[in-house]
Protein backbone atom coordinates (compact mmCIF):
# COMPACT_ATOMS: atom_id res chain seq x y z
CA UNK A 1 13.31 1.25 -6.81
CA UNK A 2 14.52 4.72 -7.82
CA UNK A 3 14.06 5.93 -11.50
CA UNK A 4 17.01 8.43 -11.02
CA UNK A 5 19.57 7.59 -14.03
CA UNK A 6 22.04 6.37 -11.57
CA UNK A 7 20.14 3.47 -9.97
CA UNK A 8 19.35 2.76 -13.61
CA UNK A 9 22.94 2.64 -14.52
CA UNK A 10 23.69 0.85 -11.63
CA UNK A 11 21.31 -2.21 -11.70
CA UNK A 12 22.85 -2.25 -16.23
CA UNK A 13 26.44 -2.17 -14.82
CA UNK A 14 26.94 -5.69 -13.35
CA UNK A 15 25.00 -7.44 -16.06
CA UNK A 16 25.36 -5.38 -19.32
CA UNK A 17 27.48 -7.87 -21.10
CA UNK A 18 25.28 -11.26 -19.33
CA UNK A 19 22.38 -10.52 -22.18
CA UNK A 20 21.23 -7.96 -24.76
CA UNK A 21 20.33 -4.35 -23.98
CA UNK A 22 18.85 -1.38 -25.22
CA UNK A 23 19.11 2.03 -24.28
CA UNK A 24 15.58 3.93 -24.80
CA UNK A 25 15.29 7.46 -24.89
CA UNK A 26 12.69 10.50 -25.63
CA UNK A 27 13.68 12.43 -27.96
CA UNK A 28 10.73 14.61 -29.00
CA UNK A 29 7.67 15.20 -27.60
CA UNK A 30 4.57 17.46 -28.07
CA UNK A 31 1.62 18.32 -26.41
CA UNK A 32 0.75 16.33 -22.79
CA UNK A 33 2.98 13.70 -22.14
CA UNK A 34 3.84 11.94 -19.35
CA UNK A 35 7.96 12.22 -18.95
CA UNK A 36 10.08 15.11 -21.15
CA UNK A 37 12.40 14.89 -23.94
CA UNK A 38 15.83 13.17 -22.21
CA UNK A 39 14.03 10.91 -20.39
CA UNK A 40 15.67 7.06 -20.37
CA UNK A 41 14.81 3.88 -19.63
CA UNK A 42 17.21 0.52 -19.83
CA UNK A 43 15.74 -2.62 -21.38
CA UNK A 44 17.17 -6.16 -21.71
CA UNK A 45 16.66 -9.66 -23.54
CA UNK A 46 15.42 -11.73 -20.36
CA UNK A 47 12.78 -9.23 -19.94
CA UNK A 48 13.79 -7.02 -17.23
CA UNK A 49 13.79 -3.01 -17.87
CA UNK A 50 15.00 -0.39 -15.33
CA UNK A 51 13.29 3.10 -15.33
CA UNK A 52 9.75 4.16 -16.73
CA UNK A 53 9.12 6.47 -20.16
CA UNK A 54 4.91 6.51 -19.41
CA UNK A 55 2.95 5.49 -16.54
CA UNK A 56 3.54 2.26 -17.17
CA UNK A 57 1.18 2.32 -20.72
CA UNK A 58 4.13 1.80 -23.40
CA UNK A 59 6.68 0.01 -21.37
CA UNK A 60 5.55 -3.74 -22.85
CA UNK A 61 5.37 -2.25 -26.37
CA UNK A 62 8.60 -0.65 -26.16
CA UNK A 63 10.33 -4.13 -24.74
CA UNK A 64 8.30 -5.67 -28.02
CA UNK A 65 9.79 -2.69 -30.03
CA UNK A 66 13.26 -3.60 -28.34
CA UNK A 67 13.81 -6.77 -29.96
CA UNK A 68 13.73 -5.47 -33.41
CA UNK A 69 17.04 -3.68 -31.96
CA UNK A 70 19.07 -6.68 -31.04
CA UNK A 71 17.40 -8.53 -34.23
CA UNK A 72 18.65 -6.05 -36.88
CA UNK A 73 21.48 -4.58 -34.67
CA UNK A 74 20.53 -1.15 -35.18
CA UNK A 75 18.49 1.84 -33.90
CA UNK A 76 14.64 2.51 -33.99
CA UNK A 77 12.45 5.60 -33.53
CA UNK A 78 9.49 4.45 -32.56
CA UNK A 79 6.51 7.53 -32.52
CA UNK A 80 3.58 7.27 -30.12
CA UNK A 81 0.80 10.03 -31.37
CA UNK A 82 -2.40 9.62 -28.54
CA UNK A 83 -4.21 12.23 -31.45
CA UNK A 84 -4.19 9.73 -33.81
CA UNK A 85 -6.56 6.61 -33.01
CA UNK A 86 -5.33 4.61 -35.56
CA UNK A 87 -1.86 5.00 -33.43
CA UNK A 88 -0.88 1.96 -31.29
CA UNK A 89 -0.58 4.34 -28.03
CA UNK A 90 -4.11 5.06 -28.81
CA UNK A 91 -5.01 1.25 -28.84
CA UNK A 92 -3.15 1.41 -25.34
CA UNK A 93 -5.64 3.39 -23.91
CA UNK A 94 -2.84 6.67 -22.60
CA UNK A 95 -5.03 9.17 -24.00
CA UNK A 96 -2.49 12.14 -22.74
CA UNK A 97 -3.32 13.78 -26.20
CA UNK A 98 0.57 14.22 -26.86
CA UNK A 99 3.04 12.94 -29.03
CA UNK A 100 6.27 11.28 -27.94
CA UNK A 101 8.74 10.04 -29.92
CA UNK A 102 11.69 7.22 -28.52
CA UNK A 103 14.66 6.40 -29.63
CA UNK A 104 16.17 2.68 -29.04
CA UNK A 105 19.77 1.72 -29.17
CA UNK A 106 21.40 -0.93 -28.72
CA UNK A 107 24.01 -1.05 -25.99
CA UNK A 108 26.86 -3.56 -26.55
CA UNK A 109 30.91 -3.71 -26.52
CA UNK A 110 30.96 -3.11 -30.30
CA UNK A 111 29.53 0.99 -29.72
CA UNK A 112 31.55 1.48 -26.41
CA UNK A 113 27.89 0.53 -24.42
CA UNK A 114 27.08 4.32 -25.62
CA UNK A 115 29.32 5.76 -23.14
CA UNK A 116 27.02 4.51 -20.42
CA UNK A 117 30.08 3.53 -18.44
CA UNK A 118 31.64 7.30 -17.99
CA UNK A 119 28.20 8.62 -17.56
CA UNK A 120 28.11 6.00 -14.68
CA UNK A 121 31.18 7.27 -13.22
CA UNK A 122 30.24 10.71 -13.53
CA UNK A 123 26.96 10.21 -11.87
CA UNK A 124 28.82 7.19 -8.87
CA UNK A 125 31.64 10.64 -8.27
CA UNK A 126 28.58 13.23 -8.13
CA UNK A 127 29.45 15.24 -11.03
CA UNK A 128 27.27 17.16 -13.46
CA UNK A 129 27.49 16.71 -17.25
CA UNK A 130 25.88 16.57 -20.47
CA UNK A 131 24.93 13.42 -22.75
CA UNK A 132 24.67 13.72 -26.44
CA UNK A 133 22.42 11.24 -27.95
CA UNK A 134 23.62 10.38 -31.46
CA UNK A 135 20.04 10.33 -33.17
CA UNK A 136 21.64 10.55 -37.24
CA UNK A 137 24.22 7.34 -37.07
CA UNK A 138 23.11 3.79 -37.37
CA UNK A 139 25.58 2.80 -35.14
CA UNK A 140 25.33 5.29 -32.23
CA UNK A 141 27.91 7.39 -31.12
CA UNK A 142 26.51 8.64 -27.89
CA UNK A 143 29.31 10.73 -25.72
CA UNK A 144 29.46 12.40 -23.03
CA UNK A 145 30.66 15.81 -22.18
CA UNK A 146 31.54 18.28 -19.22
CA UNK A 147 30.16 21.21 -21.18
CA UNK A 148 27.26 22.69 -23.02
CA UNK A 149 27.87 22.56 -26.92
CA UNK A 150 25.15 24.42 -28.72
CA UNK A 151 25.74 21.94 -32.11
CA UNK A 152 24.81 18.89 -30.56
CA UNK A 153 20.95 18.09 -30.17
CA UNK A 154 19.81 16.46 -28.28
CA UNK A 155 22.28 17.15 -25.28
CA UNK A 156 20.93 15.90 -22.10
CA UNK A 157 21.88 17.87 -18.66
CA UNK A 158 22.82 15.14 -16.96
CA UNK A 159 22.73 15.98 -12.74
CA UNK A 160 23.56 14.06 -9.65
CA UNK A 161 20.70 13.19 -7.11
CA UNK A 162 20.06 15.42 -4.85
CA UNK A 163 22.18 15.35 -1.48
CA UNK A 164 20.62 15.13 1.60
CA UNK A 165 22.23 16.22 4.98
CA UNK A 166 20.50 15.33 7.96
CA UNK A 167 21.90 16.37 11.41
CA UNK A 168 20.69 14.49 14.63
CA UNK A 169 20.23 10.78 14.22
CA UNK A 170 16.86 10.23 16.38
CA UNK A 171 14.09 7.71 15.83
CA UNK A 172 11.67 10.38 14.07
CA UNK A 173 14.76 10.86 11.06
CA UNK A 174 14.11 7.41 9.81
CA UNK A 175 10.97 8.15 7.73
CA UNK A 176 12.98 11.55 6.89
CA UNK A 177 16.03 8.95 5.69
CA UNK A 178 13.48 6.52 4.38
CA UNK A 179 11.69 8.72 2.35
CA UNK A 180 14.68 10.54 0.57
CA UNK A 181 15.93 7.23 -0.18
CA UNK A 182 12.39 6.05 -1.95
CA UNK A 183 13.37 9.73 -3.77
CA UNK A 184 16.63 8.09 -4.73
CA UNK A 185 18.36 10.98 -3.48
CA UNK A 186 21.80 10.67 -1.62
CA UNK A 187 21.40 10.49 2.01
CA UNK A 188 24.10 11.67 5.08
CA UNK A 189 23.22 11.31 8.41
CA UNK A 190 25.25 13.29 10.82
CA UNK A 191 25.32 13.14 14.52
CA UNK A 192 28.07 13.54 17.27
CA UNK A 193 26.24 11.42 19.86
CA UNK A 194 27.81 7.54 20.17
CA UNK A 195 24.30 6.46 20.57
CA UNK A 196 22.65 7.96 17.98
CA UNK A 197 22.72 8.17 13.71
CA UNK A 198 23.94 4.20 13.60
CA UNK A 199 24.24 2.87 10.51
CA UNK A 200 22.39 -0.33 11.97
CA UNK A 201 19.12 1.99 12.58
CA UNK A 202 19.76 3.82 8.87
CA UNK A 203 20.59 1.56 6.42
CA UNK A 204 18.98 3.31 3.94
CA UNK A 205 21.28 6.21 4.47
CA UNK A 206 24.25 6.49 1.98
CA UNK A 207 27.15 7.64 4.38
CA UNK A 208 26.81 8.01 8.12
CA UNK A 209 28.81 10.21 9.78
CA UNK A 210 29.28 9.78 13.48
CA UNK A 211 31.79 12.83 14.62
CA UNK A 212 32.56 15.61 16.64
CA UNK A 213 31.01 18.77 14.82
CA UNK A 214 34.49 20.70 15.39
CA UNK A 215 36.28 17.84 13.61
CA UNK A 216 33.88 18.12 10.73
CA UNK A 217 34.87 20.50 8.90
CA UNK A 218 37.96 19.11 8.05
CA UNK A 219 35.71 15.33 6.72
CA UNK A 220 36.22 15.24 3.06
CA UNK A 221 33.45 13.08 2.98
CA UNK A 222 30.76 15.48 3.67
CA UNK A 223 28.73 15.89 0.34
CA UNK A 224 27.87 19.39 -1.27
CA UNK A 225 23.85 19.68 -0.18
CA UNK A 226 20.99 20.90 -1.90
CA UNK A 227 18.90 20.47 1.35
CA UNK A 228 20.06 20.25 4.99
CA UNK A 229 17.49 19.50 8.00
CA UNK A 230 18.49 20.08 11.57
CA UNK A 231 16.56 17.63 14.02
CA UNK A 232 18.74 16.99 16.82
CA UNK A 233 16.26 17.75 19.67
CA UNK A 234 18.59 19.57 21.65
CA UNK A 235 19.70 23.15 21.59
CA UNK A 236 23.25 23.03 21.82
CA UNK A 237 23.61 20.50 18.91
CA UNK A 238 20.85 22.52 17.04
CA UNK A 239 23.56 25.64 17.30
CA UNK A 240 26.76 23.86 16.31
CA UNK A 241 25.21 22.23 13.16
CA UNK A 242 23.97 25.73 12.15
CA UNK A 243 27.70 27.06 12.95
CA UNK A 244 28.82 24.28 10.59
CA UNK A 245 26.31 25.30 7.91
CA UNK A 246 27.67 28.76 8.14
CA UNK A 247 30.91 27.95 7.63
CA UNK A 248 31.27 24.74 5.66
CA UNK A 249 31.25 25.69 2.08
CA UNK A 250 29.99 22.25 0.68
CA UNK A 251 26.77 22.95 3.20
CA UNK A 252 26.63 27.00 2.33
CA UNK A 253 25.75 25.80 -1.17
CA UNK A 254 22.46 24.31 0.00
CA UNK A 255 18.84 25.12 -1.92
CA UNK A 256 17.38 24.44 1.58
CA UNK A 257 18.08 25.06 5.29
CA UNK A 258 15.07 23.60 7.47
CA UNK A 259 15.32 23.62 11.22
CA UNK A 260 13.20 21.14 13.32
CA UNK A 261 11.04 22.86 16.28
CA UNK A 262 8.73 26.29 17.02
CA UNK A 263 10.13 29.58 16.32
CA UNK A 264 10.78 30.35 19.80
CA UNK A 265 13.06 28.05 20.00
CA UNK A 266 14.60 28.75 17.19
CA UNK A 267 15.51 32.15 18.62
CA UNK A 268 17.37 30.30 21.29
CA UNK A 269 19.10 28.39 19.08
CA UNK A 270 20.22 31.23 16.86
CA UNK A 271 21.60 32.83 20.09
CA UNK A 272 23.45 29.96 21.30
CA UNK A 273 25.27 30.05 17.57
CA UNK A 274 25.70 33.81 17.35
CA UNK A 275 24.00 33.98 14.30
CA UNK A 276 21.43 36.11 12.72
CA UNK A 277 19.15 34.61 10.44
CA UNK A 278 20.58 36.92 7.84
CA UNK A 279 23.99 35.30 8.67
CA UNK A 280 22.58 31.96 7.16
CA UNK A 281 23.53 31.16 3.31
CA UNK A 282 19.47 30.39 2.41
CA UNK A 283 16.52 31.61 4.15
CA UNK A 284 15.59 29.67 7.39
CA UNK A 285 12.35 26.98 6.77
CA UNK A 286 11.33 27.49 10.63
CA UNK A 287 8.56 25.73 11.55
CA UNK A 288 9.95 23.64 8.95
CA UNK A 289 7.59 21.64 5.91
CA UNK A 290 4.69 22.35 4.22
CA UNK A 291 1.36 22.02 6.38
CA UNK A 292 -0.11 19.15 5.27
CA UNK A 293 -1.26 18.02 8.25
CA UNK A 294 -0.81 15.10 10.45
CA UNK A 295 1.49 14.93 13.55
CA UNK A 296 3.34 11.72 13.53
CA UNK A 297 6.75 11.05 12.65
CA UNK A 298 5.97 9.84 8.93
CA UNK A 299 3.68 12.90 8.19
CA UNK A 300 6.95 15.50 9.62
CA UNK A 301 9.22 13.68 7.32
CA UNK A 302 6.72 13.76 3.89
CA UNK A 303 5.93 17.86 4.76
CA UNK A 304 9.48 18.56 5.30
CA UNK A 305 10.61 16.89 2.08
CA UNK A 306 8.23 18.03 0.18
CA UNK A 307 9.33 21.59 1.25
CA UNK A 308 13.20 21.00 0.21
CA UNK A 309 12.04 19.40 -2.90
CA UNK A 310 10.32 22.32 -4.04
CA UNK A 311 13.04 24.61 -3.22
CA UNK A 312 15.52 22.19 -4.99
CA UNK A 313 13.41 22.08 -7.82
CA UNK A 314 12.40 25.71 -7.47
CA UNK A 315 8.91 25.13 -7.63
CA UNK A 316 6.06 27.15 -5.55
CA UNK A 317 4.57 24.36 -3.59
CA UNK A 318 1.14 25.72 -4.77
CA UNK A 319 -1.51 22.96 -5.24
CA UNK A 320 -1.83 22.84 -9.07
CA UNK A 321 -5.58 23.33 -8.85
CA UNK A 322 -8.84 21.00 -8.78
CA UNK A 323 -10.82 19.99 -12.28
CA UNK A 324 -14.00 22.65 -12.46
CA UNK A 325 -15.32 21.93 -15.86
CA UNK A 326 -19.00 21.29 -15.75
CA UNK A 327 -19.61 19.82 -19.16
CA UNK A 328 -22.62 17.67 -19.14
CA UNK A 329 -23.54 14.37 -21.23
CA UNK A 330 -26.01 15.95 -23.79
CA UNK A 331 -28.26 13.02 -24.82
CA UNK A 332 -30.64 13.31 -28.07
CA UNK A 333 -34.29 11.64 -27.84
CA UNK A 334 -35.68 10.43 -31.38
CA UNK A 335 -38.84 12.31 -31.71
């Protein structure tokens, strides 16, 4: 399951008022740690929490910490300081050498569930916004805004998954639709062909759009991008989608533009369009995805992905590096 907010949200929605909740949220941290400040997780009385704070190491404390929520009906700060052994996320074994501290609130009718429901609704309608978390009340006041306000810490930029547009609906753009759904990001598939981009063959997808590429411009459903990939195996197609991209301003606003196939044939393509390269709204990944190796179907879809997630993320795609230290056991002998 995703960790995105919304799948959070969503899984909270149909049973937030079938048991008791809590809302848990970084705050602070310092030093190494494992998620940021703004980080949240959802945790409820039957034992069930959506969304991870750690690797895993202080999720059964925090559902421990949880029920001193629902039993005093208030919030908790709970600090986790892997310096300090005496600490309890010491006795856990994290050993990230940072300090994180979490806020827990409890989520019920009586506080307006903390806003959660128009955050929801921003997220389900694929708006940004911003979340205050109301860290000084006992009885939270968490709100959410469509602007920045400089006098309310912490406030949480709050953004929509990322959208993916896939054009050509073959057999080798299910692991492409697969993975970006294990992402949680939102998924269109887009093909004119009858036979192909089926909603049967993507279920995973979250709108499939099976239309004429001249009609398209006028679909209202077609998301605003951050990364478009072009796989139709076929020229003509190729050059129509890249037309579209040109011209659709929901597409045009796209982090990343990757085109399946060599560069020769990319030339072609870009000649059956009558477009330059320069003519494109991002620069053209072409061969598209990071070389990682590999040749099937499964290893296309992780390189190309990988690709549009750094450019989403704008992030270099540079290997963070390999461990070098050399430091040695010294042992002392008794003489």
């Amino acid at each position: 399951m995703s960790n995105r907010l919304a799948a959070l949200l969503a899984n909270w929605f149909p049973e937030k008022d079938s048991c008791q909740w809590v809302l848990a949220s970084i705050i602070e941290t310092q030093r190494s740690s494992y998620r940021k400040a703004g980080a949240m997780m959802l945790i409820n009385s039957v034992g069930k929490s959506y969304g991870l704070l750690s690797g895993g190491c202080l999720e059964a404390d925090l559902k421990r910490q949880a029920q001193k929520c629902w039993q005093g009906k208030t919030n908790l700060t709970v600090c986790y300081d892997m310096q300090d052994d005496n600490d309890i996320a010491w006795q856990l074994g994290i050993g990230c050498g940072g300090l994180v501290n979490v806020l827990l609130q409890p989520i019920n009718h009586a506080n307006n569930y903390l806003d959660l429901l128009t955050l929801k609704s921003q997220l389900d309608n694929r708006s940004a916004c911003f979340y205050h978390i109301d860290t000084f009340n006992r009885h939270a006041k968490n709100q959410v805004f469509s602007k920045y306000d400089s006098s309310l810490e912490p406030l949480v930029a709050i953004k929509p998954a990322p959208a993916l547009v896939v054009f050509g609906g073959g057999i080798d753009a299910q692991p492409l639709v697969a993975i970006a759904h294990t992402l949680g990001w939102f998924i269109c598939l887009v093909d004119s062909r009858t036979a192909y981009a089926r909603s049967a063959y993507f279920k995973e997808a979250d709108l499939v759009i099976n239309q004429d590429y001249d009609e398209l411009e006028q679909n209202l459903l077609l998301p605003k991008a951050d990364a478009i990939v072009i796989m139709h195996h076929n020229v003509s197609l190729d050059a129509r989608a890249l037309q579209l991209v040109n011209r659709q301003t929901t597409l045009a606003a796209a982090s990343y533009l990757g085109l399946l196939g060599p560069q020769h044939r990319t030339e072609k393509v870009l000649e059956k369009a009558q477009l330059l390269s320069t003519d494109l709204p991002c620069k053209l990944a072409n061969p598209i995805g990071f070389d990682l190796g590999g040749e099937l179907p499964e290893s296309i879809a992780l390189a190309v992905l990988s690709q549009a997630h750094a450019a989403i993320e704008q992030a270099s795609g540079k290997s963070l590096g390999y461990f070098t230290s050399n430091i040695k056991q010294v042992v002392n002998h008794a003489d």
